[in-house]
Protein backbone atom coordinates (compact mmCIF):
# COMPACT_ATOMS: atom_id res chain seq x y z
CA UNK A 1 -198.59 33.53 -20.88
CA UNK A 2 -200.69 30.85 -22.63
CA UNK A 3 -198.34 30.57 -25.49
CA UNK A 4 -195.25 30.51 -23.42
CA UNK A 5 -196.64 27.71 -21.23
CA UNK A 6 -196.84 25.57 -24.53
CA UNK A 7 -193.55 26.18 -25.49
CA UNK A 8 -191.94 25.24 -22.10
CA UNK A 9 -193.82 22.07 -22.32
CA UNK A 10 -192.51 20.90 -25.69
CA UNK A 11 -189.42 21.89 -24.71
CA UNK A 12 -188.85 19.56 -21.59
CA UNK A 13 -190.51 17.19 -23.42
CA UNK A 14 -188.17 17.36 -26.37
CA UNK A 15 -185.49 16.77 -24.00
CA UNK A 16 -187.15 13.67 -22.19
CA UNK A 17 -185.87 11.11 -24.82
CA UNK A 18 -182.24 11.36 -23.84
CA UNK A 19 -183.37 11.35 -19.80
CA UNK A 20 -181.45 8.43 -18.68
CA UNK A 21 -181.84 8.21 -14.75
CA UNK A 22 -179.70 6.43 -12.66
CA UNK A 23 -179.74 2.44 -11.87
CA UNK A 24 -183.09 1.78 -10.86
CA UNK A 25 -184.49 4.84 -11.67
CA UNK A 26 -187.30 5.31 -14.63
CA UNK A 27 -186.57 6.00 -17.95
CA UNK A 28 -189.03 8.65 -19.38
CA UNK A 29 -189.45 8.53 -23.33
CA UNK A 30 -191.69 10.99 -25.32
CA UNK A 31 -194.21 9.92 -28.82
CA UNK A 32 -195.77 12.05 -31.34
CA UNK A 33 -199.21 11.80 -32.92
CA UNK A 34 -200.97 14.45 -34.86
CA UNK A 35 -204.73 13.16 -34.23
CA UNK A 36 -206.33 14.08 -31.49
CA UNK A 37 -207.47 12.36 -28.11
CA UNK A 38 -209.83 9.78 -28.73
CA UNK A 39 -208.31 8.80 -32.37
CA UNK A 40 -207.95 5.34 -33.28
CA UNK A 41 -204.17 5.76 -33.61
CA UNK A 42 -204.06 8.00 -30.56
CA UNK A 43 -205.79 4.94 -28.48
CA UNK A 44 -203.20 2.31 -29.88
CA UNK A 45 -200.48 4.75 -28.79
CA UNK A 46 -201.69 4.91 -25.02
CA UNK A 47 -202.02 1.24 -25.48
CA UNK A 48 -198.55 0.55 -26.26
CA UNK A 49 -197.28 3.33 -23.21
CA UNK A 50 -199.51 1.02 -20.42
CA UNK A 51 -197.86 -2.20 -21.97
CA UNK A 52 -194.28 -1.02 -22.14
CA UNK A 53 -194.60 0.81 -18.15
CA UNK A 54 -196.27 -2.76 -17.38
CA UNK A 55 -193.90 -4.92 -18.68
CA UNK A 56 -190.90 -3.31 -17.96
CA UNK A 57 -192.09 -3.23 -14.34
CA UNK A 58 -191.91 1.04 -14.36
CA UNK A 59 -188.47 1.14 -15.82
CA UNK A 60 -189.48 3.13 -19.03
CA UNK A 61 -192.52 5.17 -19.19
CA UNK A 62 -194.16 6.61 -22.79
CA UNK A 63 -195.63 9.81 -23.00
CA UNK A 64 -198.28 10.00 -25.49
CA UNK A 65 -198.40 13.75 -27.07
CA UNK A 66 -201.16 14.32 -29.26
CA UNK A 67 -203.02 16.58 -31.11
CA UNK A 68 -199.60 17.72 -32.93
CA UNK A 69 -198.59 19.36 -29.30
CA UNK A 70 -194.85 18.49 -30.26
CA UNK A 71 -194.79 18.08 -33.82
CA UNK A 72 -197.94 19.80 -35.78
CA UNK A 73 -196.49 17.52 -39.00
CA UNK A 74 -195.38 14.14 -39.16
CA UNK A 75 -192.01 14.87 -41.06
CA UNK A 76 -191.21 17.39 -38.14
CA UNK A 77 -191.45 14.11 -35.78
CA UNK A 78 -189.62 11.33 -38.26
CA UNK A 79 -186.15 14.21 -38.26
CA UNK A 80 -186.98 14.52 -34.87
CA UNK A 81 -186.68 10.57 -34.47
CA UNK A 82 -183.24 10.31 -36.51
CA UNK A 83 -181.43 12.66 -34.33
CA UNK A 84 -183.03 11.42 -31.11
CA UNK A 85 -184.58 13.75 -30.26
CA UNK A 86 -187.70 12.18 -30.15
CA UNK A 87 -188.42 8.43 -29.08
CA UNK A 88 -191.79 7.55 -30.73
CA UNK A 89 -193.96 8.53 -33.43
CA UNK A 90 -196.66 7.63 -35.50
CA UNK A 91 -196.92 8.05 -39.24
CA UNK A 92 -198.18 7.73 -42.25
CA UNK A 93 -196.06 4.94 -44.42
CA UNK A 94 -196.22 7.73 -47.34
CA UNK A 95 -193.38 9.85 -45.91
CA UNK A 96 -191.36 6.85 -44.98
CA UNK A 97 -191.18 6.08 -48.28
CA UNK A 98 -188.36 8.35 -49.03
CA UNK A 99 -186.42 6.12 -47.41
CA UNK A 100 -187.81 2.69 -48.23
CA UNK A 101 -188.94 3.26 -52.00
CA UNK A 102 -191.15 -0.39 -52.08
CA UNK A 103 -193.36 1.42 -49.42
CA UNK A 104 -194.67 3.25 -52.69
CA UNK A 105 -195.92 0.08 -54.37
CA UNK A 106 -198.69 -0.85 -51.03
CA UNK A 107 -199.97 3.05 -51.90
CA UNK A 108 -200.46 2.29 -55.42
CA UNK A 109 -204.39 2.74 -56.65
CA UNK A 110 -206.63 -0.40 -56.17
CA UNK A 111 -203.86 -2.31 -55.47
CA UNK A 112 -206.29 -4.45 -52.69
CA UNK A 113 -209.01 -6.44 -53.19
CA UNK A 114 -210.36 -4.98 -49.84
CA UNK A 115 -209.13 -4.29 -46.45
CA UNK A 116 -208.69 -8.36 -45.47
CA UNK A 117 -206.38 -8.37 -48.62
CA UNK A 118 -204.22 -4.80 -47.32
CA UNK A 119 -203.37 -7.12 -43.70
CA UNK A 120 -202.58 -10.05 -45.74
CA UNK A 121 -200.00 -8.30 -47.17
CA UNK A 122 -198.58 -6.48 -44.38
CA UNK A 123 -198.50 -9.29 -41.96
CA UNK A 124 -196.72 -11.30 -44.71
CA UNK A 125 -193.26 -11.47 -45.58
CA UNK A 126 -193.67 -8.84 -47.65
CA UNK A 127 -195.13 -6.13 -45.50
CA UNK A 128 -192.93 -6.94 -42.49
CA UNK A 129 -189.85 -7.37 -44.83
CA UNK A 130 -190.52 -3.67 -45.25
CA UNK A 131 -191.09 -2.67 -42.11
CA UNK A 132 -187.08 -4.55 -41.17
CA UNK A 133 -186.27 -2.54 -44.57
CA UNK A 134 -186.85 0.95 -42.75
CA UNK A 135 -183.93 0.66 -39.79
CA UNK A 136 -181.83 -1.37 -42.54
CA UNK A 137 -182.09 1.81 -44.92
CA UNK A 138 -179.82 3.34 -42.55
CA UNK A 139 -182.36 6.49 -41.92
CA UNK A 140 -182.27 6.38 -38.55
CA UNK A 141 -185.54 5.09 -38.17
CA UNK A 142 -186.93 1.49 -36.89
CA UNK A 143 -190.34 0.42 -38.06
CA UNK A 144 -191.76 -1.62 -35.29
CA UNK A 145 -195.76 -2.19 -36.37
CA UNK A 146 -198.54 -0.81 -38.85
CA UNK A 147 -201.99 0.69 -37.72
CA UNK A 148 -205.11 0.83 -39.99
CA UNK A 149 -206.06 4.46 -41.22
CA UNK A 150 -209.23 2.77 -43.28
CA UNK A 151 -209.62 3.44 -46.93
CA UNK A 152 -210.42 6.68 -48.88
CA UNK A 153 -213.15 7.21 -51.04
CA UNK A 154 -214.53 9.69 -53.23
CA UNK A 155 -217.68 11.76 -52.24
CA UNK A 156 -219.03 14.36 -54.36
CA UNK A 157 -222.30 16.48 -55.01
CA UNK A 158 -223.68 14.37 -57.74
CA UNK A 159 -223.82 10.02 -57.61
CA UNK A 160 -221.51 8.38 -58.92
CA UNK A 161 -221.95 4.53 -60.16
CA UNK A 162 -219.42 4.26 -62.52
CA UNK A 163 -216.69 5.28 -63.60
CA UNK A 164 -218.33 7.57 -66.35
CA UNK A 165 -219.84 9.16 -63.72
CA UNK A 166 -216.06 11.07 -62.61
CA UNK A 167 -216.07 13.02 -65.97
CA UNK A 168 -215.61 16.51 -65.58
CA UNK A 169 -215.91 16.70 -61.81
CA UNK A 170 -213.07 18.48 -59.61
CA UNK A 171 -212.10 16.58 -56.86
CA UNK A 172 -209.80 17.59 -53.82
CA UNK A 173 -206.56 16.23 -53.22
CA UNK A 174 -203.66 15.94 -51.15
CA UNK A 175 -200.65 17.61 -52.32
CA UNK A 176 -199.55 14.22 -54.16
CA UNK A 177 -198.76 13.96 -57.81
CA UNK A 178 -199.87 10.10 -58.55
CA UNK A 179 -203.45 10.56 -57.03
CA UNK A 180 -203.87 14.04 -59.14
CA UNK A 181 -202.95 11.56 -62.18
CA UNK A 182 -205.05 8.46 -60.84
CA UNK A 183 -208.18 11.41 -60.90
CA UNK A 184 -207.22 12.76 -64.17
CA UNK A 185 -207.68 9.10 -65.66
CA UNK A 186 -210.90 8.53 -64.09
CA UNK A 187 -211.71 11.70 -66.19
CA UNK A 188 -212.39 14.40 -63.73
CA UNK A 189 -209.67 17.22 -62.63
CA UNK A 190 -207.82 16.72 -59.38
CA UNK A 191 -207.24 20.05 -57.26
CA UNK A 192 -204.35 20.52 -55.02
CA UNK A 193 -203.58 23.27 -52.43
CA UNK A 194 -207.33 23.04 -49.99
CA UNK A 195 -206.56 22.15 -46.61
CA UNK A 196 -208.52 19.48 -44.79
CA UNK A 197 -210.04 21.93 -43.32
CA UNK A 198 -211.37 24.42 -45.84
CA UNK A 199 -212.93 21.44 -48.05
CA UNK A 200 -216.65 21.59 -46.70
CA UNK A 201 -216.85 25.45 -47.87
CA UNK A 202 -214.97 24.75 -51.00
CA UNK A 203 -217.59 22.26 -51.99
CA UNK A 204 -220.04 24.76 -51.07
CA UNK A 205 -218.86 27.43 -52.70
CA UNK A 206 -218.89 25.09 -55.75
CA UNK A 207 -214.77 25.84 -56.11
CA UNK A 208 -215.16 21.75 -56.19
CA UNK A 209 -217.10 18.98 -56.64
CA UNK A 210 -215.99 16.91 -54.19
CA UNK A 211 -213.07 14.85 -52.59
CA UNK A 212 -212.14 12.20 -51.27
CA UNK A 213 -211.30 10.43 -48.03
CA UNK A 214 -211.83 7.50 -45.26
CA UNK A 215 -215.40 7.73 -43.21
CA UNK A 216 -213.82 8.91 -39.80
CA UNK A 217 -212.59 12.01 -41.84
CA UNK A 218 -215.80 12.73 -43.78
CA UNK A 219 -217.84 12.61 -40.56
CA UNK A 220 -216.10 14.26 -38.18
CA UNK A 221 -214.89 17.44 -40.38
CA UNK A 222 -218.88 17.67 -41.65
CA UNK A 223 -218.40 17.37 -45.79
CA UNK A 224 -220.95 14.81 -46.06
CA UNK A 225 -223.32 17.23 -45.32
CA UNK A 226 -222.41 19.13 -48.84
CA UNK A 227 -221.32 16.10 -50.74
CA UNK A 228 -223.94 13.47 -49.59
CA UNK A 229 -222.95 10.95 -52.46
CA UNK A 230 -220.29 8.79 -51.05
CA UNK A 231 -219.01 6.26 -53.54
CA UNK A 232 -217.05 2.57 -51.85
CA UNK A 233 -214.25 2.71 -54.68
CA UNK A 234 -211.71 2.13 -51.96
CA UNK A 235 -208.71 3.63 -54.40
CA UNK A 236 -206.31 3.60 -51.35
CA UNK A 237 -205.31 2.26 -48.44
CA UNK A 238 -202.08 3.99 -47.27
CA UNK A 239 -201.72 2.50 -43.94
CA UNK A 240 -200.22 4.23 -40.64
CA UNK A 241 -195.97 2.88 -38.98
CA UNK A 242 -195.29 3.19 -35.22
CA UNK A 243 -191.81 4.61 -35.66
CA UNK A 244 -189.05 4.31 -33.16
CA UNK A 245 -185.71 6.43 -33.01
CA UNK A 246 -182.85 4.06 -33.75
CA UNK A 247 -180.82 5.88 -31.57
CA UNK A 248 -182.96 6.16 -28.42
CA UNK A 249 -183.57 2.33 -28.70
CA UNK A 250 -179.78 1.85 -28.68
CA UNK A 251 -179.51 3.58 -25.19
CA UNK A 252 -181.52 1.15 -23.45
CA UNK A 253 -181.36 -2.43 -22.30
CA UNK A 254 -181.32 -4.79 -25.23
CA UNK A 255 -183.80 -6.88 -22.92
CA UNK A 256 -186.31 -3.72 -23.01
CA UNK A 257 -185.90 -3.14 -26.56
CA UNK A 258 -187.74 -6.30 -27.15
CA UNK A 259 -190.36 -5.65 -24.61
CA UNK A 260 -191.18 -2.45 -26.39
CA UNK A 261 -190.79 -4.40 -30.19
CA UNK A 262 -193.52 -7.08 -28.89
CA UNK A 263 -195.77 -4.36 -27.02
CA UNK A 264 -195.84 -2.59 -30.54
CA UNK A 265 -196.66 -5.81 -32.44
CA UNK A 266 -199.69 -6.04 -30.01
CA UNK A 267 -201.11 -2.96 -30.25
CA UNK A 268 -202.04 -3.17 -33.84
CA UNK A 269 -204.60 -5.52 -33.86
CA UNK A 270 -205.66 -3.19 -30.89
CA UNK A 271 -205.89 -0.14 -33.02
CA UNK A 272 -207.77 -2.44 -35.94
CA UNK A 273 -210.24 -2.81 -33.60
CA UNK A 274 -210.82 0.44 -32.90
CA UNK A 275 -210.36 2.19 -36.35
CA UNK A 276 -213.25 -0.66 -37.34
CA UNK A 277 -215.01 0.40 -34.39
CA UNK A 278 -214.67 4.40 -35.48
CA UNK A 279 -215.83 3.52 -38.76
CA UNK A 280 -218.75 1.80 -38.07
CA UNK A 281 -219.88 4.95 -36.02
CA UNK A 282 -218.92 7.21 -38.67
CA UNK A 283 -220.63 5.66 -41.48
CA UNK A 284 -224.00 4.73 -39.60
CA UNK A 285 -224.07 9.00 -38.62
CA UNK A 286 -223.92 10.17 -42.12
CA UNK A 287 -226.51 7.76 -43.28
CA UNK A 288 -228.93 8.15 -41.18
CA UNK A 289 -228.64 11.79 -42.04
CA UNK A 290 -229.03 11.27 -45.69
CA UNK A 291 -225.89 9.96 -47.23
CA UNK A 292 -226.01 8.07 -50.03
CA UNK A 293 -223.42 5.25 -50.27
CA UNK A 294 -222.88 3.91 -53.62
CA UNK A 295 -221.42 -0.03 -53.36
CA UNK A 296 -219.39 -0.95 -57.14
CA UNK A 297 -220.03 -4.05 -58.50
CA UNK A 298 -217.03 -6.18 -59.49
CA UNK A 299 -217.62 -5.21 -63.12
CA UNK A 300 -217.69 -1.58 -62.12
CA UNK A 301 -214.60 -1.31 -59.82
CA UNK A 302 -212.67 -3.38 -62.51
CA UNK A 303 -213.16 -0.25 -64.92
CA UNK A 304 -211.76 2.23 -62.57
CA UNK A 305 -208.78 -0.52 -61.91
CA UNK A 306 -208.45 -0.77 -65.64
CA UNK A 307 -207.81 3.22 -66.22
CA UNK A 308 -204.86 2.68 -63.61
CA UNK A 309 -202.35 0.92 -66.50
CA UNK A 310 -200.09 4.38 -66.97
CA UNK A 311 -199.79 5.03 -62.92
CA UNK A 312 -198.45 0.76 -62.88
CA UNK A 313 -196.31 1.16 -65.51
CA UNK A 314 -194.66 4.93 -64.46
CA UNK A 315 -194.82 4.27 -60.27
CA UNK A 316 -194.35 0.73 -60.25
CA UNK A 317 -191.50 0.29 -62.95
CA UNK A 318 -188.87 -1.73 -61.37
CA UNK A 319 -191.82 -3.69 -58.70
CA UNK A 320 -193.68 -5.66 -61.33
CA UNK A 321 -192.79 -8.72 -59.61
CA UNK A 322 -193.49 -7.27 -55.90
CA UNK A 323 -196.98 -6.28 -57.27
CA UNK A 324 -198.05 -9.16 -59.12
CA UNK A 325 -196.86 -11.10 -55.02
CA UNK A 326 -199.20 -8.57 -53.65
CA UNK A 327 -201.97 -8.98 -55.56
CA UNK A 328 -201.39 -13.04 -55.59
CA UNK A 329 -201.47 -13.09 -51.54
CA UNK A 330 -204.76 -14.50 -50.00
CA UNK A 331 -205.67 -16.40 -53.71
């Protein structure tokens, strides 16, 4: 009965984002997000609901599903968006990037001096030329902010200070080619197919040394307590896009359209509030439980940056000009 109850509800939901009531009636539009209640993300998402019922004086309403109730994956949500089925969603930029290939080049490895640098970039031409990019691609899609999601990190069994230190150790990955290469040039092995969720006993069971991710995730999902050597190398910072179906912005008022484009631009610094605020409270729980955070000097970092030449010159072929803008922004 449970189970059946669930599936009713995503169903009317699914059908919500072509609702259009009468004149004067409210217009009821659905979002997707795969973190749970409470998530940075999730907050800047019921953020940007209240603004858009508020501003539009009741005439459209956002509901906020989370926790993957309509969608357990992101690229589930962004089809979901091109056919209109789906009004909202929030993603990571890396599978938008099929569709907007300089997306790649703001993933590449140590691409940022540090997070200041990342917003510099995206709140530039450059990062907002990519965001009008996304609708212009013809996907389907419209990008209409980005949202912090931190950056990741390795943390392993045994310190590591430099980049010597990465020899030989197996570190857990996403399913993504270019980070098992940027591990394999760091000297240790990257390992692929370990969901998020079977990483603490994997380290455990000594299957790996390690992996890697942004404080929020190391706290909450309890690795830090087998891998207590967390390392600030700060190798990525993939950040998150509020997506909007093209086609379910086309059925409403132009005049609302650009209520909910300027409630989305306000939410982000909303949501970097809050993803600073999550890390803070991540990072001070695993240290005062033992964690030991390893901070690179300048000289340091600049070795792992230097082992990064073959990722540039295969991943960013093409962008050499669009990288050496990014890393010029802020200087």
């Amino acid at each position: 009965m449970k189970k059946f109850a669930v599936l009713l509800l995503v169903a009317v939901a699914m059908m919500l984002p072509v609702f259009a009531g009468g004149a004067g009636e409210q217009r009821v539009l659905t979002l997707s997000e795969v973190h749970a209640e409470g998530y940075p993300t999730t907050l800047a998402d019921q953020r940007f609901a209240e603004l858009v019922e508020e501003r539009t004086e009741g005439r459209i309403k956002i509901q906020v599903y989370s926790g993957g109730t309509l969608y357990g994956e992101e690229t589930g949500s962004i089809e979901a968006l091109q056919i209109g089925d789906l009004a909202f969603a929030r993603v990571s930029a890396s599978p938008v990037a099929s569709y907007v290939p300089a997306l790649n080049i703001i993933q590449l490895p140590y691409l940022y001096r540090d997070g200041d640098h990342m917003w510099q970039v995206l709140n530039s031409e450059i990062g907002q030329g990519m965001l009008e990019e996304i609708q212009a691609s013809g996907s389907g899609l419209v990008g209409l902010c980005y949202y912090d999601a931190g950056a990741r990190n390795f943390y392993t069994t045994k310190p590591v200070t430099c980049v010597d230190d990465m020899a030989g150790l197996k570190i857990r990955l996403q399913n993504n080619q270019m980070m098992v290469q940027m591990v394999q040039l760091l000297g240790g092995n990257g390992v692929t197919g370990i969901g998020p969720n079977d990483v603490y006993s994997a380290i455990q069971q000594g299957t790996i040394d390690g992996a890697e991710n942004n404080w929020p995730t190391y706290e909450s999902m309890g690795d830090y307590q087998v891998a207590p050597y967390f390392v600030l190398d700060g190798h990525t910072r993939v950040p998150e896009i509020l997506l909007a179906s093209e086609e379910v912005l086309a059925s409403l008022d132009p005049a609302d359209v650009e209520i909910i484009k300027e409630c989305a631009k306000e939410t982000q610094a909303y949501e970097i509030e809050q993803w600073a605020l999550r890390e803070a409270s991540a990072e001070e729980k695993v240290t005062s439980e033992g964690v030991v955070v390893t901070e690179l000097t300048a000289e340091q970092l600049a070795e792992f940056q230097e082992r990064m030449q073959p990722i540039y010159e295969q991943y960013g072929a093409g962008y050499e000009d669009l990288i050496e803008q990014i890393r010029n922004v802020g200087l």
